[in-house]
N, C-alpha and C. Protein backbone atom coordinates (compact mmCIF):
# COMPACT_ATOMS: atom_id res chain seq x y z
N UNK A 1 9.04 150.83 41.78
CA UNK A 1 7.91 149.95 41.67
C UNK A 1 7.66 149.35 43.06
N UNK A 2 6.67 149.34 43.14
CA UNK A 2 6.34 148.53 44.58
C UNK A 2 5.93 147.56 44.64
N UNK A 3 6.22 146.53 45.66
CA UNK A 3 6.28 145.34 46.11
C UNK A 3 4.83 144.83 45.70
N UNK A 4 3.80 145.53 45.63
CA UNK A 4 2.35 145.17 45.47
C UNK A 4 2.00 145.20 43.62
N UNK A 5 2.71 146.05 43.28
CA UNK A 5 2.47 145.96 41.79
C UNK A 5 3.41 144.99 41.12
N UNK A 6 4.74 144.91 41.67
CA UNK A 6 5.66 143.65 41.25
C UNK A 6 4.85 142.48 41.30
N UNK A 7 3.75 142.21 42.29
CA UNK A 7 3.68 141.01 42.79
C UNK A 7 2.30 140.75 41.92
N UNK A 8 1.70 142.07 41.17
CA UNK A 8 0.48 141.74 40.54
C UNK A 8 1.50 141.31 39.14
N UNK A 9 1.96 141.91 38.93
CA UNK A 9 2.52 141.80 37.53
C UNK A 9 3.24 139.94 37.28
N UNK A 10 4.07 139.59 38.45
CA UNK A 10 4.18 137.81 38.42
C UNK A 10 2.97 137.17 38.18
N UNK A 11 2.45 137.96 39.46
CA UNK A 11 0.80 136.97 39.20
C UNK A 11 0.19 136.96 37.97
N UNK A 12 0.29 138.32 36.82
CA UNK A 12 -0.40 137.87 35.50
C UNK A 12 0.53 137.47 34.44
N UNK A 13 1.90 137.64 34.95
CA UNK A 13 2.74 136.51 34.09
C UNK A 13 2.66 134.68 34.07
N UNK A 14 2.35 134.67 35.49
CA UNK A 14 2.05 133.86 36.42
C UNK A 14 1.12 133.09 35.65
N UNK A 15 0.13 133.46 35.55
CA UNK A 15 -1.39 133.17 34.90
C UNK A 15 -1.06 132.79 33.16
N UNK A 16 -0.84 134.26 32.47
CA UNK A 16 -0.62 133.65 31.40
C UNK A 16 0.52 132.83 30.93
N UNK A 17 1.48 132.47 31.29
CA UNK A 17 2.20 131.34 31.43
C UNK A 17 1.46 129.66 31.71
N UNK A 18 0.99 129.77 32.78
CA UNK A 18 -0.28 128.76 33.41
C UNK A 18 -1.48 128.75 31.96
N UNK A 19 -1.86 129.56 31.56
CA UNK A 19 -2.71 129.51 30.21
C UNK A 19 -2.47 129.11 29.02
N UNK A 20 -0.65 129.25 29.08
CA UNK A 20 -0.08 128.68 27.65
C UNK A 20 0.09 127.36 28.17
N UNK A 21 0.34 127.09 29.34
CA UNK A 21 0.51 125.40 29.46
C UNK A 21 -0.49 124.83 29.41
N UNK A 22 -1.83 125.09 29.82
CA UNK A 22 -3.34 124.77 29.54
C UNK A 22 -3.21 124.20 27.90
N UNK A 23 -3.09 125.45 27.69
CA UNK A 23 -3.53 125.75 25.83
C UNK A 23 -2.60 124.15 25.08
N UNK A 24 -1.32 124.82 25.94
CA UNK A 24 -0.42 123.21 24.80
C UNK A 24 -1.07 121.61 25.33
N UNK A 25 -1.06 121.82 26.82
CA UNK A 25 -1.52 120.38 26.96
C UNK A 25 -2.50 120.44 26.28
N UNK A 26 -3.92 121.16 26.47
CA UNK A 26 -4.93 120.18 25.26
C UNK A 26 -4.64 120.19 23.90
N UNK A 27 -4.09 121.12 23.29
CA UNK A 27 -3.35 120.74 21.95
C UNK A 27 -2.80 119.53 21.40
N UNK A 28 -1.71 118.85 22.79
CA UNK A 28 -1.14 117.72 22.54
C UNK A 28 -2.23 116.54 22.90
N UNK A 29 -3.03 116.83 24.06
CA UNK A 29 -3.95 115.88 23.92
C UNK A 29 -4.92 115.61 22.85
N UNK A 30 -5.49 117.31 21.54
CA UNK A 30 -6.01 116.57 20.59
C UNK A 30 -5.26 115.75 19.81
N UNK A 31 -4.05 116.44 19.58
CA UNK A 31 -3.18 115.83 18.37
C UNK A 31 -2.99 114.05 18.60
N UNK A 32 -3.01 113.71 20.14
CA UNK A 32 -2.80 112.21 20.21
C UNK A 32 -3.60 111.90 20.27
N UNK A 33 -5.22 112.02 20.40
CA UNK A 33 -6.42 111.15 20.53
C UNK A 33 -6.73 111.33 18.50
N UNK A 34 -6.61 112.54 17.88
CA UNK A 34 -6.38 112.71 16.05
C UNK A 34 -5.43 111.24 15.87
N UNK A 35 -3.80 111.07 16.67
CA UNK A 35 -3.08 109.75 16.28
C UNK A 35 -3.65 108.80 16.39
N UNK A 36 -4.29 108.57 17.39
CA UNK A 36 -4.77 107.74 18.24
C UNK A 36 -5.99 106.94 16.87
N UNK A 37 -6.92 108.09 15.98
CA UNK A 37 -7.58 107.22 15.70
C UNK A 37 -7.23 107.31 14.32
N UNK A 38 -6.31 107.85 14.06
CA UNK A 38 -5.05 107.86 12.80
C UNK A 38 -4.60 106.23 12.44
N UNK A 39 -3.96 106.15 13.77
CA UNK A 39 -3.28 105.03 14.34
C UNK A 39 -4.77 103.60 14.21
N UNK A 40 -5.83 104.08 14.69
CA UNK A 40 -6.50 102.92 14.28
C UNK A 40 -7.39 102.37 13.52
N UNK A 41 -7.45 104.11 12.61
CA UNK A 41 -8.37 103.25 10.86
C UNK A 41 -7.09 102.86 10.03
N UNK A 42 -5.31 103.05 10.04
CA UNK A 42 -4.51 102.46 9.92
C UNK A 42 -4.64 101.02 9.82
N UNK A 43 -4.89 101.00 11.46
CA UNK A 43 -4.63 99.33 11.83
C UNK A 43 -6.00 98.70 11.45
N UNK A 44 -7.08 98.89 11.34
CA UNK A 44 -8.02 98.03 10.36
C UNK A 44 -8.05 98.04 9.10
N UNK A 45 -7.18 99.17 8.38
CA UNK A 45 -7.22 98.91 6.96
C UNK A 45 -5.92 97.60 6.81
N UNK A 46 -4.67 97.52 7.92
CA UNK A 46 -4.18 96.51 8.00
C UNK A 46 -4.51 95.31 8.33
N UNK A 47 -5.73 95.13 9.24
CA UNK A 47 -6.39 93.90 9.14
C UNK A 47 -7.05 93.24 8.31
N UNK A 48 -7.52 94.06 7.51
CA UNK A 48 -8.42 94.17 6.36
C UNK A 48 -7.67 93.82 5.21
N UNK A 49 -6.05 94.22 5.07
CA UNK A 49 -5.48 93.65 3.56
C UNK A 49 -5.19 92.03 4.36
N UNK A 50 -4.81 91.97 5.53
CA UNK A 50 -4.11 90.83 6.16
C UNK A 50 -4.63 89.43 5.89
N UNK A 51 -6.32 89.87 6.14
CA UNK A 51 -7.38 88.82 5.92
C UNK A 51 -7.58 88.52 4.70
N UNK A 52 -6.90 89.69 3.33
CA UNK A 52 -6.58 88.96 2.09
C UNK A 52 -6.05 88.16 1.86
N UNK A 53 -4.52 88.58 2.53
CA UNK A 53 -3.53 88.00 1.95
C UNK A 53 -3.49 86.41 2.61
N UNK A 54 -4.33 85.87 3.59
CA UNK A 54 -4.79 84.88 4.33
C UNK A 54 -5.08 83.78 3.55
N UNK A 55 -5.73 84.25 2.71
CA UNK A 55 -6.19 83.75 1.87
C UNK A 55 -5.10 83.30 0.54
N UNK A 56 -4.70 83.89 0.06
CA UNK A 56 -3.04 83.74 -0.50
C UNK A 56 -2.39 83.01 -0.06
N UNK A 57 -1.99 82.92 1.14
CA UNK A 57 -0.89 82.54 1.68
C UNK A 57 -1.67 80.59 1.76
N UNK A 58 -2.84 80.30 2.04
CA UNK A 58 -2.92 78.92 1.85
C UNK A 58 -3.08 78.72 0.32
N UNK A 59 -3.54 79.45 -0.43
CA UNK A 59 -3.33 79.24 -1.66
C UNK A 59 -1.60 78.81 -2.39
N UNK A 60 -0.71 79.78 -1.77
CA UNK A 60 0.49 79.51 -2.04
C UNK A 60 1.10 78.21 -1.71
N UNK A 61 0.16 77.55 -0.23
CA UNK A 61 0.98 76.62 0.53
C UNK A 61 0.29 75.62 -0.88
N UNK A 62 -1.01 75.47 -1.32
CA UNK A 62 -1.35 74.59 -2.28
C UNK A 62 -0.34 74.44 -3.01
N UNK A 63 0.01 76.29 -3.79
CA UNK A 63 0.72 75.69 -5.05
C UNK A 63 2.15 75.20 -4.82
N UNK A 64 2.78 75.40 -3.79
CA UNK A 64 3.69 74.69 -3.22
C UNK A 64 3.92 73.35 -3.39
N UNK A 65 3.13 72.83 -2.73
CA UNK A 65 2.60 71.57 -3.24
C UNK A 65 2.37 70.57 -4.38
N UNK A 66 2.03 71.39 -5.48
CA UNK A 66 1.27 70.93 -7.12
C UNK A 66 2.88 71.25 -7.27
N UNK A 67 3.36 72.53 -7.17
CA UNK A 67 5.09 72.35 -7.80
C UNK A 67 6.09 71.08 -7.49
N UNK A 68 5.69 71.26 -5.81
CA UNK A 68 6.68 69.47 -5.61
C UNK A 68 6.04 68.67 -6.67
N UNK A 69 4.68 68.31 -6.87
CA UNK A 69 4.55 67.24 -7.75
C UNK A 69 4.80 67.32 -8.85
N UNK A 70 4.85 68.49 -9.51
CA UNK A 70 5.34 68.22 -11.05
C UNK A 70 6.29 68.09 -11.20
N UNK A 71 7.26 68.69 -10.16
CA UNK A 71 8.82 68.78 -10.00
C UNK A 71 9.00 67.26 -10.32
N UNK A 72 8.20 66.51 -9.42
CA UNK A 72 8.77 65.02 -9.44
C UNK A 72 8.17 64.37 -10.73
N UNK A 73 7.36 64.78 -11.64
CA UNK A 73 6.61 64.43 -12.76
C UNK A 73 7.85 64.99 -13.51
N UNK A 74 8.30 65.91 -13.65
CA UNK A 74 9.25 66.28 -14.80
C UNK A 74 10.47 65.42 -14.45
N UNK A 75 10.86 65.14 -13.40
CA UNK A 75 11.74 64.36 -13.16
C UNK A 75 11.89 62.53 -13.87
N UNK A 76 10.84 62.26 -13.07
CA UNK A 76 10.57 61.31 -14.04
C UNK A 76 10.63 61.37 -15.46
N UNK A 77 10.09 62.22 -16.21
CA UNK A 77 10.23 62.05 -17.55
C UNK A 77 11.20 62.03 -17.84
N UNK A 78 12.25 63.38 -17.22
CA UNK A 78 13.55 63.03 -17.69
C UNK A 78 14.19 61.72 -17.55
N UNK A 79 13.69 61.10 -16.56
CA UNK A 79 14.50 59.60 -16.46
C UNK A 79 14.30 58.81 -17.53
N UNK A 80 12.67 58.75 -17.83
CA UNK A 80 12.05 58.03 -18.98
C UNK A 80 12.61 58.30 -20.41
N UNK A 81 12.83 59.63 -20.60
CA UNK A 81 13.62 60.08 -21.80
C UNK A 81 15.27 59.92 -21.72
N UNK A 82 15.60 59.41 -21.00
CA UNK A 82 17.15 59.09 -20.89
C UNK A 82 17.13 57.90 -20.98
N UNK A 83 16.06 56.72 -20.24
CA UNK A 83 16.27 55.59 -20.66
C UNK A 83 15.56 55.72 -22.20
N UNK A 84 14.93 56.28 -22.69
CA UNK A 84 14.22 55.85 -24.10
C UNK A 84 12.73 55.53 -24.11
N UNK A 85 11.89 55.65 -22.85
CA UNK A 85 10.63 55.60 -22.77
C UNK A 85 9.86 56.67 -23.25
N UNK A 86 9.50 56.81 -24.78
CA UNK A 86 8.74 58.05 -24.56
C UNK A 86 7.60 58.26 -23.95
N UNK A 87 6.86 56.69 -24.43
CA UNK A 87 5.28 57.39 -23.97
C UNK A 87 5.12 56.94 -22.30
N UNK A 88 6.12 56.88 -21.59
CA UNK A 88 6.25 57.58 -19.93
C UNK A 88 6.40 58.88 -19.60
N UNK A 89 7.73 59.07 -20.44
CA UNK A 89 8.46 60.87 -20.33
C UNK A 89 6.77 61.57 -21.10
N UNK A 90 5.95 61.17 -22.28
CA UNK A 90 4.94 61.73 -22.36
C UNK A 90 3.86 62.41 -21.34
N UNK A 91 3.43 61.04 -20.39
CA UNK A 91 2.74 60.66 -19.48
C UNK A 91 3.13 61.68 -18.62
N UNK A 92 4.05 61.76 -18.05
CA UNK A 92 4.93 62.28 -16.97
C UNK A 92 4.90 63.96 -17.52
N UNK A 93 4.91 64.45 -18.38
CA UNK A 93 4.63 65.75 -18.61
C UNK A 93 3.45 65.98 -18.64
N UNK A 94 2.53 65.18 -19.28
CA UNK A 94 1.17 65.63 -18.72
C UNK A 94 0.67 66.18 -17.89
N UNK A 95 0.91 65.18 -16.80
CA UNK A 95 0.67 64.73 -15.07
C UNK A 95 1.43 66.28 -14.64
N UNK A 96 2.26 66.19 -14.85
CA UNK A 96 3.09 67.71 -14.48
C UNK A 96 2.52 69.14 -14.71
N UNK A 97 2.13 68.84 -16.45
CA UNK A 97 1.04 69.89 -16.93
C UNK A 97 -0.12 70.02 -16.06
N UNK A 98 -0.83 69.48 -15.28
CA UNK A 98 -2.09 69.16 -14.86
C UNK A 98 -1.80 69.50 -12.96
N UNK A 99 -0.28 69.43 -12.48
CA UNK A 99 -0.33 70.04 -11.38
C UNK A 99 -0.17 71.81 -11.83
N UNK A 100 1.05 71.93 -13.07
CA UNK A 100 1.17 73.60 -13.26
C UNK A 100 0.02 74.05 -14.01
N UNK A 101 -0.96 73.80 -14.06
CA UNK A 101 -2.25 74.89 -14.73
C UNK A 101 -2.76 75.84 -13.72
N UNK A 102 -3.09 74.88 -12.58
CA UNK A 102 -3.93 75.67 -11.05
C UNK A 102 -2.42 76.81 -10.51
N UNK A 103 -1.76 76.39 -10.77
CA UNK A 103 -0.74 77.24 -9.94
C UNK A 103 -0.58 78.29 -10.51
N UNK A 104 -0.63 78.15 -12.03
CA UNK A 104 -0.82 79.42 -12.96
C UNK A 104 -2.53 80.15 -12.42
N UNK A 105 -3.21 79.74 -12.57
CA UNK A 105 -4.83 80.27 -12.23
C UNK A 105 -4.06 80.81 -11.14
N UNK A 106 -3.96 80.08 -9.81
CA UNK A 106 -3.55 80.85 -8.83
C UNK A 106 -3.32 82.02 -9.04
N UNK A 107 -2.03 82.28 -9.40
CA UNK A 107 -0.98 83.42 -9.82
C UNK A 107 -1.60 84.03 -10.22
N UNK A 108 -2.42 84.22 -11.34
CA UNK A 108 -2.59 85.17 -11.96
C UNK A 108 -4.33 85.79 -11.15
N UNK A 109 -4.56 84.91 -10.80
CA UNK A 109 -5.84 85.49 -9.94
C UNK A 109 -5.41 86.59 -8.66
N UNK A 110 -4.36 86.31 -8.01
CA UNK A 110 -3.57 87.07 -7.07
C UNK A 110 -2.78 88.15 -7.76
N UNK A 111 -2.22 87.93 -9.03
CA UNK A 111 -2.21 89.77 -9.72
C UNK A 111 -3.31 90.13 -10.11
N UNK A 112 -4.62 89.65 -10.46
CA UNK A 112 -5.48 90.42 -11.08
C UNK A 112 -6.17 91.35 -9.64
N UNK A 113 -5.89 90.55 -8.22
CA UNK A 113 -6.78 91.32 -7.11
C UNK A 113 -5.29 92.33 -6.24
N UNK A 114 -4.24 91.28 -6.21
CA UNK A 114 -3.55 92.06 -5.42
C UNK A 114 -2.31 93.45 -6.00
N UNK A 115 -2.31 93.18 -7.33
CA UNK A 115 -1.00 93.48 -8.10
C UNK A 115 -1.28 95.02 -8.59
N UNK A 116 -0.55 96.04 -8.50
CA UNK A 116 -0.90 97.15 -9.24
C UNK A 116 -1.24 97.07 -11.03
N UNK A 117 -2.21 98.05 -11.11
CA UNK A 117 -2.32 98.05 -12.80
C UNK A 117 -0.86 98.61 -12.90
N UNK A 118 -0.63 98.38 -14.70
CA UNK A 118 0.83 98.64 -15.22
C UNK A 118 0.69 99.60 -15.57
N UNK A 119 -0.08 100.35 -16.12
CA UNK A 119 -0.05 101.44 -16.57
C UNK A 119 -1.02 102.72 -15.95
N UNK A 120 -0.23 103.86 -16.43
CA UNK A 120 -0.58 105.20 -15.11
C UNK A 120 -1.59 106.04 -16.34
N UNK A 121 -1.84 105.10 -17.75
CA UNK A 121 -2.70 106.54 -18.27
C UNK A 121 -4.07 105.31 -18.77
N UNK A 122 -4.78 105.53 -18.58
CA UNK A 122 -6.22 104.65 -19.17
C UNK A 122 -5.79 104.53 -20.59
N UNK A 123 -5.84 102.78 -21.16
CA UNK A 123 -5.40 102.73 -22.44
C UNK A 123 -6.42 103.22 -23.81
N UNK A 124 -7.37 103.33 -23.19
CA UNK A 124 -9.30 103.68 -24.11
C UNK A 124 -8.70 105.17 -23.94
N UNK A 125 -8.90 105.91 -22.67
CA UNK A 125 -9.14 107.32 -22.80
C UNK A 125 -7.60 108.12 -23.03
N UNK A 126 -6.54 107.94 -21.94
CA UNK A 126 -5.46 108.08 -22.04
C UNK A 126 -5.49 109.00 -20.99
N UNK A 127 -6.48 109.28 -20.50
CA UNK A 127 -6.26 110.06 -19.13
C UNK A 127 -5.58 109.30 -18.15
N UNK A 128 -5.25 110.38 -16.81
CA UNK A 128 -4.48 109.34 -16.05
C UNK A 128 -5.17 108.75 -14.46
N UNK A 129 -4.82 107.92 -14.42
CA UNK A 129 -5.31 107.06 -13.51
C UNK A 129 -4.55 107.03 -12.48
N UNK A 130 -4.92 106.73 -10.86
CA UNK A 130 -3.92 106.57 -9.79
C UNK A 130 -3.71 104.86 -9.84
N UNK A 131 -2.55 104.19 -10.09
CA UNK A 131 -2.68 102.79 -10.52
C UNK A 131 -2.75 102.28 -9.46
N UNK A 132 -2.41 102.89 -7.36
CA UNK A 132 -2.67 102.20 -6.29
C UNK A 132 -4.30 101.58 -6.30
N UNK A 133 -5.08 103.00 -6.94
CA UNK A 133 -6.56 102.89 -6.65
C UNK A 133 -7.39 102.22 -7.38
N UNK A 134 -7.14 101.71 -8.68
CA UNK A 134 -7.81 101.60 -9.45
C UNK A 134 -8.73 100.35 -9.05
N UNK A 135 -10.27 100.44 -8.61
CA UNK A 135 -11.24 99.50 -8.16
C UNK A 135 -11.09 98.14 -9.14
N UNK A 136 -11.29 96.85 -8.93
CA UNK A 136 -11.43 95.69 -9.58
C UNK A 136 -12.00 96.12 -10.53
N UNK A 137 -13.35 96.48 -10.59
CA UNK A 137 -14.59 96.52 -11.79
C UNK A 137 -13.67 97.06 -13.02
N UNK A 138 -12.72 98.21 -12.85
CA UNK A 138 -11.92 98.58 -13.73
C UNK A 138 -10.73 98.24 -14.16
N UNK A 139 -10.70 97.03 -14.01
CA UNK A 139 -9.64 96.58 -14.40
C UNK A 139 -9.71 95.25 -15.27
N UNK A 140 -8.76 94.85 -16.27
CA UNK A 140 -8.73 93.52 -16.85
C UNK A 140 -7.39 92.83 -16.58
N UNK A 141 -7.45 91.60 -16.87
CA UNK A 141 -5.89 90.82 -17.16
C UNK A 141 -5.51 90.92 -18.74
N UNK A 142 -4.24 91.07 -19.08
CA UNK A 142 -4.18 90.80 -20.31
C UNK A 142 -2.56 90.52 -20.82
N UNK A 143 -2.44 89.00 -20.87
CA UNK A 143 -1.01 89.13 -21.60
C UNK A 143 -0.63 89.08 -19.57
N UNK A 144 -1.16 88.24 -19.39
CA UNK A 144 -0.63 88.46 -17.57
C UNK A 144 -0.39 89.20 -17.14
N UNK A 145 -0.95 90.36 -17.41
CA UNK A 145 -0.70 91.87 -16.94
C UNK A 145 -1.70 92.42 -16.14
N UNK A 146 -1.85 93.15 -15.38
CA UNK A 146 -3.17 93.97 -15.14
C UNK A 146 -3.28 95.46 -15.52
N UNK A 147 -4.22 95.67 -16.03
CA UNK A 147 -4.73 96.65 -17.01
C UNK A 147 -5.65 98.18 -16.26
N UNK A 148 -5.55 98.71 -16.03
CA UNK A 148 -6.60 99.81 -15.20
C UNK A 148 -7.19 100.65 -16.26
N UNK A 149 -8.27 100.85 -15.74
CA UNK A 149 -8.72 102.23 -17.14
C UNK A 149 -10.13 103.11 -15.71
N UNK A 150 -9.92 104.37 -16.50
CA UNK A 150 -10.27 105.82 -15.85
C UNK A 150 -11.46 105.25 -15.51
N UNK A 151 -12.17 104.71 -16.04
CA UNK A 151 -14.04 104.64 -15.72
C UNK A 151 -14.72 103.41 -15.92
N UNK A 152 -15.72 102.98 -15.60
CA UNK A 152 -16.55 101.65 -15.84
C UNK A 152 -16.77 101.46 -17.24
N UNK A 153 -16.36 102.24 -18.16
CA UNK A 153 -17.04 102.42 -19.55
C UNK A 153 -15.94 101.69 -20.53
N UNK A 154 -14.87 102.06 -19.71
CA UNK A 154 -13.92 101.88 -20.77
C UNK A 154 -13.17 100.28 -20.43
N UNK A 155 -13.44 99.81 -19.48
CA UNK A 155 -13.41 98.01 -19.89
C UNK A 155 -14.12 98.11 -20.94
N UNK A 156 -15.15 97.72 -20.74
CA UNK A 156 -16.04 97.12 -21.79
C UNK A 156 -15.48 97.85 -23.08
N UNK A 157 -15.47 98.97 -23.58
CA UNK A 157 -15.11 99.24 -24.94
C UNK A 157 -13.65 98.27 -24.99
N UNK A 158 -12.75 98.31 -24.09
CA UNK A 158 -11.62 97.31 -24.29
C UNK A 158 -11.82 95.69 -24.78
N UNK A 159 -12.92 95.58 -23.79
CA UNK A 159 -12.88 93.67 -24.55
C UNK A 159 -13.56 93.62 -25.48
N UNK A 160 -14.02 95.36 -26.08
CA UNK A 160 -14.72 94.76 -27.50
C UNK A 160 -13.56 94.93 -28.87
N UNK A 161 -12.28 95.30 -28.10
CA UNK A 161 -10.84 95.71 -29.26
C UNK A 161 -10.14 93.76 -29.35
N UNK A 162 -9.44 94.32 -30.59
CA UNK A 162 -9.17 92.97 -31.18
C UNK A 162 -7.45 93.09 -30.12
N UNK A 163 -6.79 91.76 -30.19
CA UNK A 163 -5.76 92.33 -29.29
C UNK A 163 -4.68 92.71 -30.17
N UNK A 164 -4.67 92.97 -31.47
CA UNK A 164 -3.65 94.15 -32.60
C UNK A 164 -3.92 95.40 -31.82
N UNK A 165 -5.88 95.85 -31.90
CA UNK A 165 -5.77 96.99 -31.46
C UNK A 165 -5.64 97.55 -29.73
N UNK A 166 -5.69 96.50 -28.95
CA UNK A 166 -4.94 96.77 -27.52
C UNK A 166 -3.79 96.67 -27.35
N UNK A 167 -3.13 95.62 -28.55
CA UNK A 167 -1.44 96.31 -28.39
C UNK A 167 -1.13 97.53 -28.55
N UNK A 168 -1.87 97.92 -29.41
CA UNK A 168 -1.83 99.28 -30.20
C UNK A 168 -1.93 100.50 -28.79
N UNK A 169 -3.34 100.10 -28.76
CA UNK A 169 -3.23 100.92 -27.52
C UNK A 169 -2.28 100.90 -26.09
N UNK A 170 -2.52 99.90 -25.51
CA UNK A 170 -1.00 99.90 -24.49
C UNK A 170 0.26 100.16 -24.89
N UNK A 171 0.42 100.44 -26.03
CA UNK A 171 1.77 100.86 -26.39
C UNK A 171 2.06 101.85 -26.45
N UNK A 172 0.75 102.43 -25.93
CA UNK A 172 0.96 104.46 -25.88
C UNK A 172 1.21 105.01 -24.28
N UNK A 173 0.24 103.73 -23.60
CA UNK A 173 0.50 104.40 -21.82
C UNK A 173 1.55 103.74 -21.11
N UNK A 174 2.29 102.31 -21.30
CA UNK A 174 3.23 101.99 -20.99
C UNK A 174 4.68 102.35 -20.99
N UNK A 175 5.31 101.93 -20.79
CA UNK A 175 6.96 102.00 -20.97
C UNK A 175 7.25 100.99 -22.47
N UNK A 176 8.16 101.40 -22.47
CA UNK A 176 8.60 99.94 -23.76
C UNK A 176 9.05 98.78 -22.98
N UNK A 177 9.72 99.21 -22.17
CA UNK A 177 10.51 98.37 -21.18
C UNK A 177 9.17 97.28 -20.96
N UNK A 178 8.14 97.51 -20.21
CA UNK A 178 7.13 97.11 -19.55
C UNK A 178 6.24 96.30 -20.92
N UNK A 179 6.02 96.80 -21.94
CA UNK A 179 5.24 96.38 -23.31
C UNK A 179 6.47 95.58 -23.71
N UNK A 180 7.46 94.88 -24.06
CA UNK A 180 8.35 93.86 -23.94
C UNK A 180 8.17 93.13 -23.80
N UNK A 181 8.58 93.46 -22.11
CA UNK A 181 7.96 92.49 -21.28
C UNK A 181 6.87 91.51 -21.55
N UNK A 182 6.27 92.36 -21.72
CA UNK A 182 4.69 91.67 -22.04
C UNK A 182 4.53 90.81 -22.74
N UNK A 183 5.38 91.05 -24.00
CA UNK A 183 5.52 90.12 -25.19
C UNK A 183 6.49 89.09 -24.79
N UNK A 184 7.48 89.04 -24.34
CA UNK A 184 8.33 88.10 -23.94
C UNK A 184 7.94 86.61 -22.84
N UNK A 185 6.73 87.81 -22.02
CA UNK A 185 5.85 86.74 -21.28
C UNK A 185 5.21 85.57 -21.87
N UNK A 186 4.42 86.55 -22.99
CA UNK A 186 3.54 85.67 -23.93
C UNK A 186 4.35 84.76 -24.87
N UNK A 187 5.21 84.70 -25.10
CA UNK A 187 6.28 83.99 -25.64
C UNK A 187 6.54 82.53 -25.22
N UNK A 188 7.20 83.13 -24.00
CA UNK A 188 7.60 82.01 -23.10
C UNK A 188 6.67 80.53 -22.72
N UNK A 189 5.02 81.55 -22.68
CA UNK A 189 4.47 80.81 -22.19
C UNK A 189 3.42 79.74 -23.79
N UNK A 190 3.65 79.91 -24.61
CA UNK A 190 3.47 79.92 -26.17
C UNK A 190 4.08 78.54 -26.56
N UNK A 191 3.61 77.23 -26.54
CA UNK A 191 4.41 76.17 -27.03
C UNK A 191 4.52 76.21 -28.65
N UNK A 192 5.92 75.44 -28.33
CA UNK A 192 6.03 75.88 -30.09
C UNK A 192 6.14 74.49 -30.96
């Protein structure tokens, strides 16, 4: 082989070598400007829950707050009912009742927007639902739960069921574990 054809043959190794490094750098340059804006409809869908939860978080500092006071309202009563005062220890649960109502609203307004639905099959249709996605419009509270269903149609047929027949029904797409629950909630919260 001669020195002149050796030297063509580097040169088009030469080259296409030089062409595969071309080829990868812009490869890696699409793939990081693809991260790049990966990376930043990411970070506005994170600004975007952040500025929810903003909102939460002074809500929480409220109910923070209404809890110290009932805390100290139940306290009192107990004092009042140890010395023998009822209609203080009365008083004093009231007053207590009247800081824990909003804290409940709270709560349960923050599962009805932030909280996954409980169940993965629509309780009307029984098809299944993605429970991350399920839009507000489709959804209810019930039994302090949140509820998802497949389509806009099937709320409404739901709040027109008696709640025998939505037990009925959630008792087909849930867990038992989870439908328990449910009942045990409603229990608790049930003066007797």
């Amino acid at each position: 082989m001669t020195k002149r054809r050796l030297g063509r043959m580097l040169d088009g190794i030469l080259a296409m070598v030089l062409i595969f490094i071309m080829a990868a750098a812009i490869t890696f340059a699409q793939l990081q400007s693809e991260e790049t804006v990966k990376d930043a409809d990411q970070l506005e869908k994170e600004i975007v829950e952040l500025k929810g939860v903003e909102k939460y978080v002074e809500i929480f500092k409220a109910n923070i707050e209404d809890l110290d006071y009932a805390a100290g309202s139940l306290d009192a009563a107990s004092e009042a009912i140890d010395s023998g005062d009822t209609e203080i220890a009365k008083a004093q649960l009231e007053k207590a009742g009247t800081f824990l109502a909003p804290v409940k609203d709270s709560m349960n307004e923050y599962i009805s927007e932030m909280a996954p639905v409980i169940n993965s099959l629509c309780p009307v249709s029984e098809l299944t639902i993605d429970q991350a996605k399920v839009p507000k419009t489709q959804t209810r509270m019930y039994k302090d739960s949140k509820i998802g269903f497949c389509s806009l149609a099937c709320p409404a047929t739901w709040d027109d069921l008696s709640d025998a027949e939505r037990d009925e029904k959630l008792k087909k797409v849930v867990s038992q574990e989870t439908f328990e629950n449910m009942f045990q909630q409603e229990q608790k919260e049930t003066p007797e």
